[in-house]
Structures are given as C-alpha cells and as structure tokens.
N, C-alpha and C. Protein backbone atom coordinates (compact mmCIF):
# COMPACT_ATOMS: atom_id res chain seq x y z
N UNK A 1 -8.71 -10.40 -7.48
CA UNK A 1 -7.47 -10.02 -8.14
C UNK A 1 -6.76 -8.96 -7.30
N UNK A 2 -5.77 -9.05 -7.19
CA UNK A 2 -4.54 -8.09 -6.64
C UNK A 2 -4.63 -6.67 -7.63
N UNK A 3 -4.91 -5.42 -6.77
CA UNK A 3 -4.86 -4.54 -7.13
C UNK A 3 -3.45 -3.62 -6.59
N UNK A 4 -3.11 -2.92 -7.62
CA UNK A 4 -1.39 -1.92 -6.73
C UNK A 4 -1.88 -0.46 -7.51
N UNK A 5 -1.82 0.16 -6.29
CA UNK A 5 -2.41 2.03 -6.57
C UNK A 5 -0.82 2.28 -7.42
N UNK A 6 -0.87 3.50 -7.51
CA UNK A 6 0.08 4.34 -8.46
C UNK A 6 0.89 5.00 -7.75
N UNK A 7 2.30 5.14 -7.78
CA UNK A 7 3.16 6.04 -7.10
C UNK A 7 4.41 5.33 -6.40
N UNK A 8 3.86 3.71 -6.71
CA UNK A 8 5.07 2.81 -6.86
C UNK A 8 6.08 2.28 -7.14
N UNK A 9 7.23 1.81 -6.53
CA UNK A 9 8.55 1.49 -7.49
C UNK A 9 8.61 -0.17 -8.25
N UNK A 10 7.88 0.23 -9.11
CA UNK A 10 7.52 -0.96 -10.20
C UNK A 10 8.19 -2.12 -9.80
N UNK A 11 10.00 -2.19 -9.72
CA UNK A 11 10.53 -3.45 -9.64
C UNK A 11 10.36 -3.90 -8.26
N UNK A 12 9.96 -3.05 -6.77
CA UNK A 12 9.33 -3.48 -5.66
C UNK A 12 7.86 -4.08 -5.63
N UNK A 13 7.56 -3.36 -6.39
CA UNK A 13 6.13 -3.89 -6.71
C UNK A 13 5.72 -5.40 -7.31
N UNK A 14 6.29 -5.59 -8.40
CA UNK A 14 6.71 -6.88 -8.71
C UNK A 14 6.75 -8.10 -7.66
N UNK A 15 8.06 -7.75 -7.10
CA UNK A 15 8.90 -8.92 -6.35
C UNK A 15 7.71 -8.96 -5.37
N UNK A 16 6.89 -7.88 -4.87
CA UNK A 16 5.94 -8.11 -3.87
C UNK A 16 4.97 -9.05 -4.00
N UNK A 17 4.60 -9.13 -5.66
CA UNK A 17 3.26 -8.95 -6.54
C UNK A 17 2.70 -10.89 -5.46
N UNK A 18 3.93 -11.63 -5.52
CA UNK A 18 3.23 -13.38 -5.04
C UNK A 18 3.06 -13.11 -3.28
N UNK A 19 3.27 -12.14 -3.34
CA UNK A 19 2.88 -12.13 -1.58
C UNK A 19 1.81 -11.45 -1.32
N UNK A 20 1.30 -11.20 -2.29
CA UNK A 20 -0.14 -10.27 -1.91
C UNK A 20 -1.41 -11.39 -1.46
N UNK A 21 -2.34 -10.52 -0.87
CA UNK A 21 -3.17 -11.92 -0.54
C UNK A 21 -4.35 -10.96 -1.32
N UNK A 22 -5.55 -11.82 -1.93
CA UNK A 22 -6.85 -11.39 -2.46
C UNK A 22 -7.42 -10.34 -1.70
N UNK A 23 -7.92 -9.27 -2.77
CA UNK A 23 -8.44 -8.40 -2.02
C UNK A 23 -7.62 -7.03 -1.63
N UNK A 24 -6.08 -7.33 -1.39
CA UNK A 24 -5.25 -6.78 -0.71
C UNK A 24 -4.76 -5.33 -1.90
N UNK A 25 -4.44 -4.48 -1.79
CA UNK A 25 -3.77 -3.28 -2.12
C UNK A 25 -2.89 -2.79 -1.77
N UNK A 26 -1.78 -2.70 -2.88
CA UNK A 26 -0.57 -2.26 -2.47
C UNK A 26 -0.56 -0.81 -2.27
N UNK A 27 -0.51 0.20 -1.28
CA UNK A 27 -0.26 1.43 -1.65
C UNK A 27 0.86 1.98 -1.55
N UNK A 28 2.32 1.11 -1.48
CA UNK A 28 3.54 1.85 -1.76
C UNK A 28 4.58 0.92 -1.61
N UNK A 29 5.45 0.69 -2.60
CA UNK A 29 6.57 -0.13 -2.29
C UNK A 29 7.73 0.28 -2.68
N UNK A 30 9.10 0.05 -2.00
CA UNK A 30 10.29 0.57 -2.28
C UNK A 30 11.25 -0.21 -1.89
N UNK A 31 12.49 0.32 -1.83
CA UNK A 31 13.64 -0.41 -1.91
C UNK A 31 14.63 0.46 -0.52
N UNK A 32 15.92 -0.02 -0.05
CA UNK A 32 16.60 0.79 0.67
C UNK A 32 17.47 1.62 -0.14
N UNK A 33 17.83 2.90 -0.13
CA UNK A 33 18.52 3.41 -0.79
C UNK A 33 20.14 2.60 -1.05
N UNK A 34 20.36 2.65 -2.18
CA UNK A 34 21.67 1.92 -2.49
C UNK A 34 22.89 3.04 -2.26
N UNK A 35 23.04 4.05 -1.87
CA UNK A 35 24.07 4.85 -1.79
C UNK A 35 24.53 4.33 -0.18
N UNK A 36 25.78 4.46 -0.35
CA UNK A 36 26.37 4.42 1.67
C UNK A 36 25.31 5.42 2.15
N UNK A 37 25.12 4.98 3.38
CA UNK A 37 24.07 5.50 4.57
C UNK A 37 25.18 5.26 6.31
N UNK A 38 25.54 6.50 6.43
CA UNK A 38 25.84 6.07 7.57
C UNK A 38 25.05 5.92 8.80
N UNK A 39 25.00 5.57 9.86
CA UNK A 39 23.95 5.36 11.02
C UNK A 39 24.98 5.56 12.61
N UNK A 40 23.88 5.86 13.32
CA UNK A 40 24.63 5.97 14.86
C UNK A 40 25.65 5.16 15.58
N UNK A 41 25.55 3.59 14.97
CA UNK A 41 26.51 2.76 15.18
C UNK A 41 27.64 2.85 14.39
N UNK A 42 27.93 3.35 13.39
CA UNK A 42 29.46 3.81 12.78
C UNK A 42 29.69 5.06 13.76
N UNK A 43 29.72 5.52 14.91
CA UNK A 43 30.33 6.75 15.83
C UNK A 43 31.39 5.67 16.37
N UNK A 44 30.89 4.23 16.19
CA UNK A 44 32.04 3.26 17.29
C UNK A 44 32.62 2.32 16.48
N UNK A 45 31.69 2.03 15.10
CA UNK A 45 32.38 0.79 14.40
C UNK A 45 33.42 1.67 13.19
N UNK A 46 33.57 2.88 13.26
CA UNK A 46 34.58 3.38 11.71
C UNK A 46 36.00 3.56 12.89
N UNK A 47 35.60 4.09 13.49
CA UNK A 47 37.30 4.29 14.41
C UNK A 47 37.57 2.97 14.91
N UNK A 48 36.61 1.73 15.24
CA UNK A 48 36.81 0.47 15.50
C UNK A 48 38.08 0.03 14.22
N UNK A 49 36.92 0.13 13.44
CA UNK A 49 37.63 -0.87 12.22
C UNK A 49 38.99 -0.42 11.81
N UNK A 50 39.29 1.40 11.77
CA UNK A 50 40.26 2.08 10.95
C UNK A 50 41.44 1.18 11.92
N UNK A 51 41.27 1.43 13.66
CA UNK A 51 42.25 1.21 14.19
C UNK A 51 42.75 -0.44 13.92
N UNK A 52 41.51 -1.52 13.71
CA UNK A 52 41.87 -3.23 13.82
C UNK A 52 42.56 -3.00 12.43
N UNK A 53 41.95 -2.55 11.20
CA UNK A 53 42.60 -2.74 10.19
C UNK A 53 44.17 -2.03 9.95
N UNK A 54 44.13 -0.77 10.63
CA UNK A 54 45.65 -0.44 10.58
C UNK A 54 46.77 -1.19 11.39
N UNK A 55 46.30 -1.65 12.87
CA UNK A 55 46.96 -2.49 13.19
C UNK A 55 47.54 -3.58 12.43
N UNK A 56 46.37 -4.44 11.68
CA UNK A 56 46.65 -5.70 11.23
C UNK A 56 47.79 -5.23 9.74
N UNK A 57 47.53 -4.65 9.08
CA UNK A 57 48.33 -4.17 8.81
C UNK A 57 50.20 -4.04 8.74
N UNK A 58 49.88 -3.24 9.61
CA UNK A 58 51.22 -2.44 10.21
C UNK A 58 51.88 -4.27 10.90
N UNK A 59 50.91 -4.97 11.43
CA UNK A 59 51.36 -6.20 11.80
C UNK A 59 52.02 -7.40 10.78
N UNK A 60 51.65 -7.27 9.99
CA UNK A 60 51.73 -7.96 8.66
C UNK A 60 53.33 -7.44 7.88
N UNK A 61 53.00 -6.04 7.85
CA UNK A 61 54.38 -5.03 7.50
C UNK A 61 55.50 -5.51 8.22
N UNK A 62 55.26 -5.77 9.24
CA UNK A 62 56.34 -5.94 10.23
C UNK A 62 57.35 -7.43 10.45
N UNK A 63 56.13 -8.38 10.43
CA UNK A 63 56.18 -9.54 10.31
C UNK A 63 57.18 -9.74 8.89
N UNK A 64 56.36 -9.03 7.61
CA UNK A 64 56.97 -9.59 6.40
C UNK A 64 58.43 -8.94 6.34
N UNK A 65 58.98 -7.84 6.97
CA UNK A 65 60.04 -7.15 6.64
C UNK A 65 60.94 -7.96 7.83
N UNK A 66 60.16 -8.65 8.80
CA UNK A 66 60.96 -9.16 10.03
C UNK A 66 61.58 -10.20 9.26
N UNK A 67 60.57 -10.97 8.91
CA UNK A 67 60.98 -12.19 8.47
C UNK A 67 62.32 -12.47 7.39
N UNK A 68 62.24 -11.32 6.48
CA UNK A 68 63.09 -10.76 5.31
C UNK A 68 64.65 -10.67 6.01
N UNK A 69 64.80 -10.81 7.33
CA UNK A 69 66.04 -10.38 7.96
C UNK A 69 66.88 -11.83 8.00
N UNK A 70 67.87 -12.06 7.26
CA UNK A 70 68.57 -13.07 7.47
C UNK A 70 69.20 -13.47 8.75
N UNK A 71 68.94 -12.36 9.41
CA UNK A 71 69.84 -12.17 10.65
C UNK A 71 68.88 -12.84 11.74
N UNK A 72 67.60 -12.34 11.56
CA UNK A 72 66.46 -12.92 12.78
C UNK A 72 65.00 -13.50 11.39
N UNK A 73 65.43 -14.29 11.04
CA UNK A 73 64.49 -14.90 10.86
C UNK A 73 62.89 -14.86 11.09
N UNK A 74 61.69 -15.03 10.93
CA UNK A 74 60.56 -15.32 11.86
C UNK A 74 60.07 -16.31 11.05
N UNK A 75 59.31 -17.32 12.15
CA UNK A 75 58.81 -18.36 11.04
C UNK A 75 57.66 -17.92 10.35
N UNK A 76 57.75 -18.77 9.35
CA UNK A 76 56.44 -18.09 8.10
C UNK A 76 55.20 -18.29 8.77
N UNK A 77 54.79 -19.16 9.75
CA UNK A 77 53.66 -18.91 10.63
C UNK A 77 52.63 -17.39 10.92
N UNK A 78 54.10 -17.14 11.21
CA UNK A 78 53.77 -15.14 11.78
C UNK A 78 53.08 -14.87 10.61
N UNK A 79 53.49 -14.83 9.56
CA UNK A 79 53.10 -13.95 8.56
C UNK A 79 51.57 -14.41 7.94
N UNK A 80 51.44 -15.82 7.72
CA UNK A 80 49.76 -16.32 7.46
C UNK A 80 48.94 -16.03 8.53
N UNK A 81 49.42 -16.08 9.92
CA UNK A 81 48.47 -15.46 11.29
C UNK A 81 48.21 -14.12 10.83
N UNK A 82 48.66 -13.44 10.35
CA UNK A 82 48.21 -11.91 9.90
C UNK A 82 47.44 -11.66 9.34
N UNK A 83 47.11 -12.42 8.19
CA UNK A 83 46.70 -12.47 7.01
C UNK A 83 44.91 -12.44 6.72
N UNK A 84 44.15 -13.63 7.98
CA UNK A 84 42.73 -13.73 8.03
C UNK A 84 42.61 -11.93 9.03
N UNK A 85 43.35 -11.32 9.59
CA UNK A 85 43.24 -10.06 10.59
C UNK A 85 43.25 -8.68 9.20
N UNK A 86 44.26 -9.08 8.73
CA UNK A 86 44.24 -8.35 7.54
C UNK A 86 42.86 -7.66 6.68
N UNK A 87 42.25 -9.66 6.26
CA UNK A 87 41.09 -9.27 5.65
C UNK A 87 40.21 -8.96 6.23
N UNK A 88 39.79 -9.03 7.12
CA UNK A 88 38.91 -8.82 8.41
C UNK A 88 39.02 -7.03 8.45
N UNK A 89 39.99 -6.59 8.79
CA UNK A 89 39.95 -5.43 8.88
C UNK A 89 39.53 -4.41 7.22
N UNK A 90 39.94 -5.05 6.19
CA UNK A 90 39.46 -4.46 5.05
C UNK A 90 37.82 -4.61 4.80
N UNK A 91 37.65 -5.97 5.27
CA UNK A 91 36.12 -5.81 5.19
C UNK A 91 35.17 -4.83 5.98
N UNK A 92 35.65 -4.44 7.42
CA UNK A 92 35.19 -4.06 8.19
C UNK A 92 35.04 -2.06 7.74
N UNK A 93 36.65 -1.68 6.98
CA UNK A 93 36.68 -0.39 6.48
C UNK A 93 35.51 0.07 5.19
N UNK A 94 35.69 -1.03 4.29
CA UNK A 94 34.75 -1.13 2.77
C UNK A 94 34.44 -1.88 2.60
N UNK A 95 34.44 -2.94 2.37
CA UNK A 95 33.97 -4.39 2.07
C UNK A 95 32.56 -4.35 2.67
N UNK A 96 32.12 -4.14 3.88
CA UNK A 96 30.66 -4.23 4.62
C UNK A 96 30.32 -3.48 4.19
N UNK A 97 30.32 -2.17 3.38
CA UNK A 97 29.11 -1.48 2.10
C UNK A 97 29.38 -1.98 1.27
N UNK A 98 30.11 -2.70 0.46
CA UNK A 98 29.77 -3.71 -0.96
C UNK A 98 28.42 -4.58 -0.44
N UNK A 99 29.15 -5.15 0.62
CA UNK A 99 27.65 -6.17 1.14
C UNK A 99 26.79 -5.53 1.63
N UNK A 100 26.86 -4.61 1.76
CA UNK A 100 24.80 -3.98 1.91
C UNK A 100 24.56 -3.32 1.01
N UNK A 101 25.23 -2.81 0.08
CA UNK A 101 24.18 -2.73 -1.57
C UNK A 101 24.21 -3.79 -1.90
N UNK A 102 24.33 -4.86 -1.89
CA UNK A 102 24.08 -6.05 -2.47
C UNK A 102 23.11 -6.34 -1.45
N UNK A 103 23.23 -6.74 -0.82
CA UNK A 103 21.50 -6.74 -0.08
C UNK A 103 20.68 -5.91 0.02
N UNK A 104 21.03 -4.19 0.19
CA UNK A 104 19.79 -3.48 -0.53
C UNK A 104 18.83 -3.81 -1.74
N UNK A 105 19.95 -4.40 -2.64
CA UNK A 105 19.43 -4.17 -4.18
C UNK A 105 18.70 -5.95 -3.93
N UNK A 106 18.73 -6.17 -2.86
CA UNK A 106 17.94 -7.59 -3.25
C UNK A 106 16.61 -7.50 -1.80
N UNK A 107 16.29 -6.23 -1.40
CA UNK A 107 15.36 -6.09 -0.32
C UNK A 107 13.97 -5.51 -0.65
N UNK A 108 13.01 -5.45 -0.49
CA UNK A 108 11.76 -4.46 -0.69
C UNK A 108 10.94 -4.33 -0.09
N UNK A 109 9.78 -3.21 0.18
CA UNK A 109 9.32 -2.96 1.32
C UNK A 109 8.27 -2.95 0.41
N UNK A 110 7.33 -3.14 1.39
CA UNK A 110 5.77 -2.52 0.95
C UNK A 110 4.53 -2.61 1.89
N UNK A 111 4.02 -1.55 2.09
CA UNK A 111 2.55 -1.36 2.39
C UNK A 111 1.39 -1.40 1.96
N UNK A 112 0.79 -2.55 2.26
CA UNK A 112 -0.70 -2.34 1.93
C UNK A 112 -1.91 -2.01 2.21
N UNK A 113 -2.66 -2.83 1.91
CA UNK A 113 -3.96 -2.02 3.14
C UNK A 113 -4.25 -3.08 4.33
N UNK A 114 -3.52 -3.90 4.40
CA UNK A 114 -3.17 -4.36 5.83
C UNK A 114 -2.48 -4.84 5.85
N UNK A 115 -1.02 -4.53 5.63
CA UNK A 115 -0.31 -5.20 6.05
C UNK A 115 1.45 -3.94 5.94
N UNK A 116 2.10 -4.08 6.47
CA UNK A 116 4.20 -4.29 6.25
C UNK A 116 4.63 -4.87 5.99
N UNK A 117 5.11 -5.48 4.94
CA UNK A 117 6.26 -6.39 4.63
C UNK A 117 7.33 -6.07 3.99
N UNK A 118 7.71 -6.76 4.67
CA UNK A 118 9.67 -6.88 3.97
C UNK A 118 10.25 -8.00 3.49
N UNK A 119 10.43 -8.38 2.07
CA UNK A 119 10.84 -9.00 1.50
C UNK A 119 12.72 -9.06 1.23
N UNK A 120 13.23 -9.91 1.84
CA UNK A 120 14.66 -10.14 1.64
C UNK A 120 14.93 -11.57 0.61
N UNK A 121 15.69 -11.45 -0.63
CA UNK A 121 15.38 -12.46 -1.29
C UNK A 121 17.71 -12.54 -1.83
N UNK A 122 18.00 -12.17 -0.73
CA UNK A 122 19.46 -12.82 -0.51
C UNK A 122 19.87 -14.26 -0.99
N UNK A 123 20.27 -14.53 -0.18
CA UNK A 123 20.83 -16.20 -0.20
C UNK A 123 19.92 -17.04 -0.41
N UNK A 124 18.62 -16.85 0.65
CA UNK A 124 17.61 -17.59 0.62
C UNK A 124 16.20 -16.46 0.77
N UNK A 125 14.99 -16.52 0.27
CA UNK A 125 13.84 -15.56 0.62
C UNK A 125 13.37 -16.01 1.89
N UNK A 126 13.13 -14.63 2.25
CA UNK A 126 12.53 -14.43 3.42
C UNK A 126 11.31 -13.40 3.00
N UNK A 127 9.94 -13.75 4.23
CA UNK A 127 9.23 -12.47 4.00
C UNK A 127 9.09 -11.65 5.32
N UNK A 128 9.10 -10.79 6.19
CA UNK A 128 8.65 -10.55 7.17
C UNK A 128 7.76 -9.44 7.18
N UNK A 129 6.53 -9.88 7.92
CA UNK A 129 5.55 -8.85 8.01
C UNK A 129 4.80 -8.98 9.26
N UNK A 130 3.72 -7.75 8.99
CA UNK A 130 2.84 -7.63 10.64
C UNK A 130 1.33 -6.77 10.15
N UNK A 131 0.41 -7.46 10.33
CA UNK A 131 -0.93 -6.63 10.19
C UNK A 131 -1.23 -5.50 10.73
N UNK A 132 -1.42 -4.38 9.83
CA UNK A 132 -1.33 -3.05 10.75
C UNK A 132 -2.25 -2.94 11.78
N UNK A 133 -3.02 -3.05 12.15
CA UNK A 133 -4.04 -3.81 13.09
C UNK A 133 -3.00 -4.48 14.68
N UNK A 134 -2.26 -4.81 14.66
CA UNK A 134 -1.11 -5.52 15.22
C UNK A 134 -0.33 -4.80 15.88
N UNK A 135 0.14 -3.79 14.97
CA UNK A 135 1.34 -3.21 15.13
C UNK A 135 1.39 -2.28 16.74
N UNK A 136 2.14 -2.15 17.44
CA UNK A 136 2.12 -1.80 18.95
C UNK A 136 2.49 -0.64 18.61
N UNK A 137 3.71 -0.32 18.18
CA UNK A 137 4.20 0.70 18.32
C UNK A 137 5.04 1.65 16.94
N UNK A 138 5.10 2.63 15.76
CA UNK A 138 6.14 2.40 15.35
C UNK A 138 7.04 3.92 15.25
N UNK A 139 8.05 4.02 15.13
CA UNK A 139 8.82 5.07 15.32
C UNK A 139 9.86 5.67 14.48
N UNK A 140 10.23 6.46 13.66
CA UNK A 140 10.79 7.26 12.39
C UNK A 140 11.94 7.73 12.99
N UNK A 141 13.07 7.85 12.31
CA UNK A 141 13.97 8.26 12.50
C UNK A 141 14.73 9.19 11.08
N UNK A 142 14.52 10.31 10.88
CA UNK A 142 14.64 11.19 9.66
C UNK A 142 16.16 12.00 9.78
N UNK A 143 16.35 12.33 8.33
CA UNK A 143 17.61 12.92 8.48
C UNK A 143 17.18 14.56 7.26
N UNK A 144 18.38 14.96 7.09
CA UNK A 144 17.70 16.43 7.08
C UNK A 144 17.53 16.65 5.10
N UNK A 145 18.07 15.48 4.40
CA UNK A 145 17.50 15.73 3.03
C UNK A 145 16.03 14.48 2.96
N UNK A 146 15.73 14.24 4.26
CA UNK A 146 14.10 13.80 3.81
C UNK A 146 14.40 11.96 3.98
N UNK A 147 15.44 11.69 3.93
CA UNK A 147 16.00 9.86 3.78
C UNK A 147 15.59 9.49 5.67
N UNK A 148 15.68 8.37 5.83
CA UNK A 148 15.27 7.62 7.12
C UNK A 148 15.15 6.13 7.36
N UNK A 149 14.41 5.93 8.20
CA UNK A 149 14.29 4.57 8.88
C UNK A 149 12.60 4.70 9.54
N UNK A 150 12.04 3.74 9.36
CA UNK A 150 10.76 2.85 10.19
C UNK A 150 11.25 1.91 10.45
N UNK A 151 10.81 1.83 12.14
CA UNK A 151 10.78 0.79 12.71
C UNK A 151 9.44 0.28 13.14
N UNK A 152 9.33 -1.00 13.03
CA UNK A 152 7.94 -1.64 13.47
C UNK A 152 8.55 -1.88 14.79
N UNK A 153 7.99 -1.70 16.20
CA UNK A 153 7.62 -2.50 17.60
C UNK A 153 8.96 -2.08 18.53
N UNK A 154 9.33 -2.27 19.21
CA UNK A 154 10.45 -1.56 20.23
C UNK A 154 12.04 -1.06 19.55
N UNK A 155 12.28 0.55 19.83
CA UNK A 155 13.35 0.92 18.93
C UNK A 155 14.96 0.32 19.61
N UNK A 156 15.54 -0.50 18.59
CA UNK A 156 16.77 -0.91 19.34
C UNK A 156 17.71 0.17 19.02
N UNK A 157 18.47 -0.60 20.65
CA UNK A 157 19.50 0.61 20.92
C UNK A 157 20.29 0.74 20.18
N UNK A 158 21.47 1.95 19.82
CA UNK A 158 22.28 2.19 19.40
C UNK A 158 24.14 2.07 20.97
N UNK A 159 23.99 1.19 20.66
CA UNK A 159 25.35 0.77 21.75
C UNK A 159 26.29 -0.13 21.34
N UNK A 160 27.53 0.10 21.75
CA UNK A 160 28.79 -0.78 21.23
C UNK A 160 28.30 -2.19 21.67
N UNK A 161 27.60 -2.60 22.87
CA UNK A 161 27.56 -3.48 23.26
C UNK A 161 26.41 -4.44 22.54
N UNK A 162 25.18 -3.53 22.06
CA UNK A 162 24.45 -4.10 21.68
C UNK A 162 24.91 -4.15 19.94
N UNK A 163 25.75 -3.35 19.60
CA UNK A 163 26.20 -2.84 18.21
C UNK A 163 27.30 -4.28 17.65
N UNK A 164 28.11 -4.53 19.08
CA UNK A 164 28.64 -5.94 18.21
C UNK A 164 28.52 -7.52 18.75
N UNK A 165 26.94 -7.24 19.39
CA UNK A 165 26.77 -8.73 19.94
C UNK A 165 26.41 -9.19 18.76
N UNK A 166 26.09 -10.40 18.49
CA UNK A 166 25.80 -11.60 17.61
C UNK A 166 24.52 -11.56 17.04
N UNK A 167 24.25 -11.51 15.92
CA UNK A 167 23.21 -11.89 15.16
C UNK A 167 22.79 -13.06 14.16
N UNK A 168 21.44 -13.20 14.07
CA UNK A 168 20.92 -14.86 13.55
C UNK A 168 21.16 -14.73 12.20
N UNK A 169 20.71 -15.78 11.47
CA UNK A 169 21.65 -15.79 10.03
C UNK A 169 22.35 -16.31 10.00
N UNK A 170 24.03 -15.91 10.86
CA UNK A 170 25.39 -16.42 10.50
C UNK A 170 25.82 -14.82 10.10
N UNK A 171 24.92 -13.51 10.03
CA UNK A 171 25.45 -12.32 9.52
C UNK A 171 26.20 -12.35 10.72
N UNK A 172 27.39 -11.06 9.91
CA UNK A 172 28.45 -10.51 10.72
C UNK A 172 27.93 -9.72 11.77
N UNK A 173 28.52 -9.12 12.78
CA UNK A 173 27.89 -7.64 13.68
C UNK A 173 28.02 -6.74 13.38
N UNK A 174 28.83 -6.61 11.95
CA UNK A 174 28.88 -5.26 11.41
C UNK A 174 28.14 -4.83 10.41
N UNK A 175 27.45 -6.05 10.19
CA UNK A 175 26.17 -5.53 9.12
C UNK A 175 25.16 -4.93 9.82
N UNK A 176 24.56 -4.04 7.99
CA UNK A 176 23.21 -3.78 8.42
C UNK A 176 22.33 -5.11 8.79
N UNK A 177 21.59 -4.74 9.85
CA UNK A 177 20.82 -6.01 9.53
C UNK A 177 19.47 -5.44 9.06
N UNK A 178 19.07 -6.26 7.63
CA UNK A 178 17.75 -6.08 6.68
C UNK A 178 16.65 -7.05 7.18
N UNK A 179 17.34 -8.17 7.85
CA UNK A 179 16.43 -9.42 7.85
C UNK A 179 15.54 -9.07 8.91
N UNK A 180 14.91 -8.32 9.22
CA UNK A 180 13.67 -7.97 9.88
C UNK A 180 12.79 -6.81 10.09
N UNK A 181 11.54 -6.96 10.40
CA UNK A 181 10.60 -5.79 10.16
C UNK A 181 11.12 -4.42 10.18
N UNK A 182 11.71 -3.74 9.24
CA UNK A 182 11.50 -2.00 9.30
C UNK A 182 11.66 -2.00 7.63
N UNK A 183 11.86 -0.79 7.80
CA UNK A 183 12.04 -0.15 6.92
C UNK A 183 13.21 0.95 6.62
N UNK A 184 14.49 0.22 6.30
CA UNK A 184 15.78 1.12 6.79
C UNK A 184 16.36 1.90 5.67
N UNK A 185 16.30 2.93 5.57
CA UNK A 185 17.37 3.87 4.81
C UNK A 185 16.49 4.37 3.34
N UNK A 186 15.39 4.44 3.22
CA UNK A 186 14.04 4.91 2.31
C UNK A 186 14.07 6.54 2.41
N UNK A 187 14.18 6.82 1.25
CA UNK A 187 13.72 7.85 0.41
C UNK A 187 12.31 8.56 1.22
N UNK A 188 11.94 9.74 1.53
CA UNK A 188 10.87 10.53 1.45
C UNK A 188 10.21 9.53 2.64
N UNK A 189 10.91 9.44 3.53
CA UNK A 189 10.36 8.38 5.23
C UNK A 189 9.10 8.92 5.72
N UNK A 190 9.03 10.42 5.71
CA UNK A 190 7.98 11.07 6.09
C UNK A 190 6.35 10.70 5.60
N UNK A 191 6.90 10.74 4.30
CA UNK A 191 5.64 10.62 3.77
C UNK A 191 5.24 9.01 3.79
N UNK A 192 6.11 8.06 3.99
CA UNK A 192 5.81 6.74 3.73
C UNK A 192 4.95 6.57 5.42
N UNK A 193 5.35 7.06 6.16
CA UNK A 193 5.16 7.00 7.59
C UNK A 193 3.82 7.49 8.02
N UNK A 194 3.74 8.33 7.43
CA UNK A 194 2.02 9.29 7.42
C UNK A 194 1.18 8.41 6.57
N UNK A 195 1.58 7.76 5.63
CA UNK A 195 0.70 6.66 5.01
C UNK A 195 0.50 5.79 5.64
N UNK A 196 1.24 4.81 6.46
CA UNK A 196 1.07 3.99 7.40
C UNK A 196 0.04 4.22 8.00
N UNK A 197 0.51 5.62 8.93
CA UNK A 197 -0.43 6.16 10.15
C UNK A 197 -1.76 6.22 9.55
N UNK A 198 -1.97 6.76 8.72
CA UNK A 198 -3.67 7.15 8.02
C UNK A 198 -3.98 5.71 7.77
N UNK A 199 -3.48 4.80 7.10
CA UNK A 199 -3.89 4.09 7.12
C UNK A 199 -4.61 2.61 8.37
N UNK A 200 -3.64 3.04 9.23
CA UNK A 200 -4.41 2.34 10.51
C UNK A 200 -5.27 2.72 11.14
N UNK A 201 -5.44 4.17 11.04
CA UNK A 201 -6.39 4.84 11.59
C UNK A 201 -7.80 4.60 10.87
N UNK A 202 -7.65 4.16 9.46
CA UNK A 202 -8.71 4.00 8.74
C UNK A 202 -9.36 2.51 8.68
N UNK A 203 -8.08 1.52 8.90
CA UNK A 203 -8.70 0.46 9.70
C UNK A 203 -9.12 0.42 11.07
N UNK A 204 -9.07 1.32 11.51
CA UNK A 204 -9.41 1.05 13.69
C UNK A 204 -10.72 1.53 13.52
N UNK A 205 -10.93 2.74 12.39
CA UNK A 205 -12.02 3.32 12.30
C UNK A 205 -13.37 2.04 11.36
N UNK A 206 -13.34 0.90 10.97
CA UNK A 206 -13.91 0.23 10.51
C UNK A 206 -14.06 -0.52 11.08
C-alpha cells in the first residue's frame, strides 16, 4: 500500500496518489505558486512586449483614423493586418499570466523516497520524473521571502536568444515552460531542496 508522510498539500498529494509505485512514500508534494512570479527572462520579454504591443497599437490607431479620412482613404485590409499584432501584443503584456495560473493550478510536484515528479495534467497529462539515484546534478535558485525554483540536471540559460527560441508542445516562447523536470516557483524551496539532498544521501548510503 502507498504510504504519504504528513506536511503535505493534500490536493498535490491526491493528483500524485495513481503515480505512486508500491512501497513508495511520498514525503512532500506541492503546487507552483499561483501569484505572478517574475523571472530573469522578463529583464527582455516586459520591455519586448510593452514596446510590440504599443506599437501594434498606435498602428491600428492610425490605420483606423487613416482610413476614417474621406480624403485618403486606406483599404480595410490595413486595418484587419493590425488586428492578429494587436492581440499578440496584449497577450504577451497580461494574457501570458492568465495562462500560467492556469497551468500552475493544473501542475504538482512531489518527492518521494525515490523518486521527482512532476505531474502536468493541462490539455493532456503528462508525468515527468527521475530516480533520485539518477539525478546528476541539481541546483536552487531562491529569492529573498524564501519562494524559488529546482532544477533537476543542467541549469538553462537565461538569454534573449535562448528566451525566445521555440519550444515542444506547440507552447508559445513566452511561456513558462512547466512541461518538464523542476520544480518552478514553490514556496519554502530551501527546505524542499534539503529534503531532496538528505534524502539521496540516505539512498547512496544503502
């Protein structure tokens, strides 16, 4: 029977509960914090977006007041070409934190006694995990009221270049991306991280 220690977030715990394997123990599961979280890649994507979306904008403004001129005409073309730039740029200002609390609130993490996983149960479920036994490398990234990030296995960069190349899915480049091993934007990182650690140490030691 599946056993889960105490100090858990019940509705993570749950969603975990069919992925457990016999034997196995949960000792902590959670969720990503649902509040906006900003990260090192908004230093390039908020002045990105403010400027595409004010442009498109101001382009649209222009177009529709152009067009309004009996005198110079523009064809109504101009004005629907604006329009997909428009939304694009609103999504890019707010719209892309609607869509990551909505995928926060559908993500969960958990540690057991051998294992990481991350459960994404979006569009379609996904599970991703790695036997702590496995794990090469992993690395914390903390902020100063105690909130953070785990990463399982090589830390990716923070770069415009790598910030809006293409990702699998069909997700945008301006999302978070959830769909793989860490643990992003968690409550009390420190302590989840020192659990990890003790805990591999207590398997290497067996």
């Amino acid at each position: 029977m599946n056993s889960f220690s105490t100090g858990t977030d019940n509705a993570s715990a749950m969603a975990l509960q069919n992925e457990m394997a016999g034997g196995e123990t949960l000792l902590w599961a959670g969720k990503p914090l649902q509040s906006v979280v900003f990260h090192s890649s908004d230093l390039y994507v908020i002045p990105f977006s403010l400027l595409w979306g004010g442009f498109a904008i101001f382009w649209e403004w222009g177009v529709t007041v152009y067009s309004g001129s009996a005198a110079h005409p523009a064809p109504f073309f101009f004005e629907l070409w604006g329009v997909p730039f428009v939304l694009l740029g609103q999504y890019m200002i707010w719209g892309r934190f609607l869509f990551a609390a909505w995928k926060k609130s559908r993500t969960y993490y958990g540690v057991t006694s051998k294992r990481v996983m991350v459960l994404s149960m979006g569009a379609s479920r996904h599970l991703f995990e790695a036997y702590l036994r496995d794990l090469d490398s992993i690395s914390i990234t903390t902020s100063a009221n105690g909130t953070g990030s785990i990463e399982f296995g090589p830390a990716g960069q923070s770069s415009p270049s790598a910030f809006f190349s293409s990702r699998r899915g069909g997700q945008m480049p301006l999302d978070i991306d959830l769909n793989r091993l860490a643990f992003l934007d968690i409550a009390d990182v420190r302590e989840v991280y020192q659990l990890i650690q003790s805990q591999r140490e207590r398997l290497h030691e067996s």
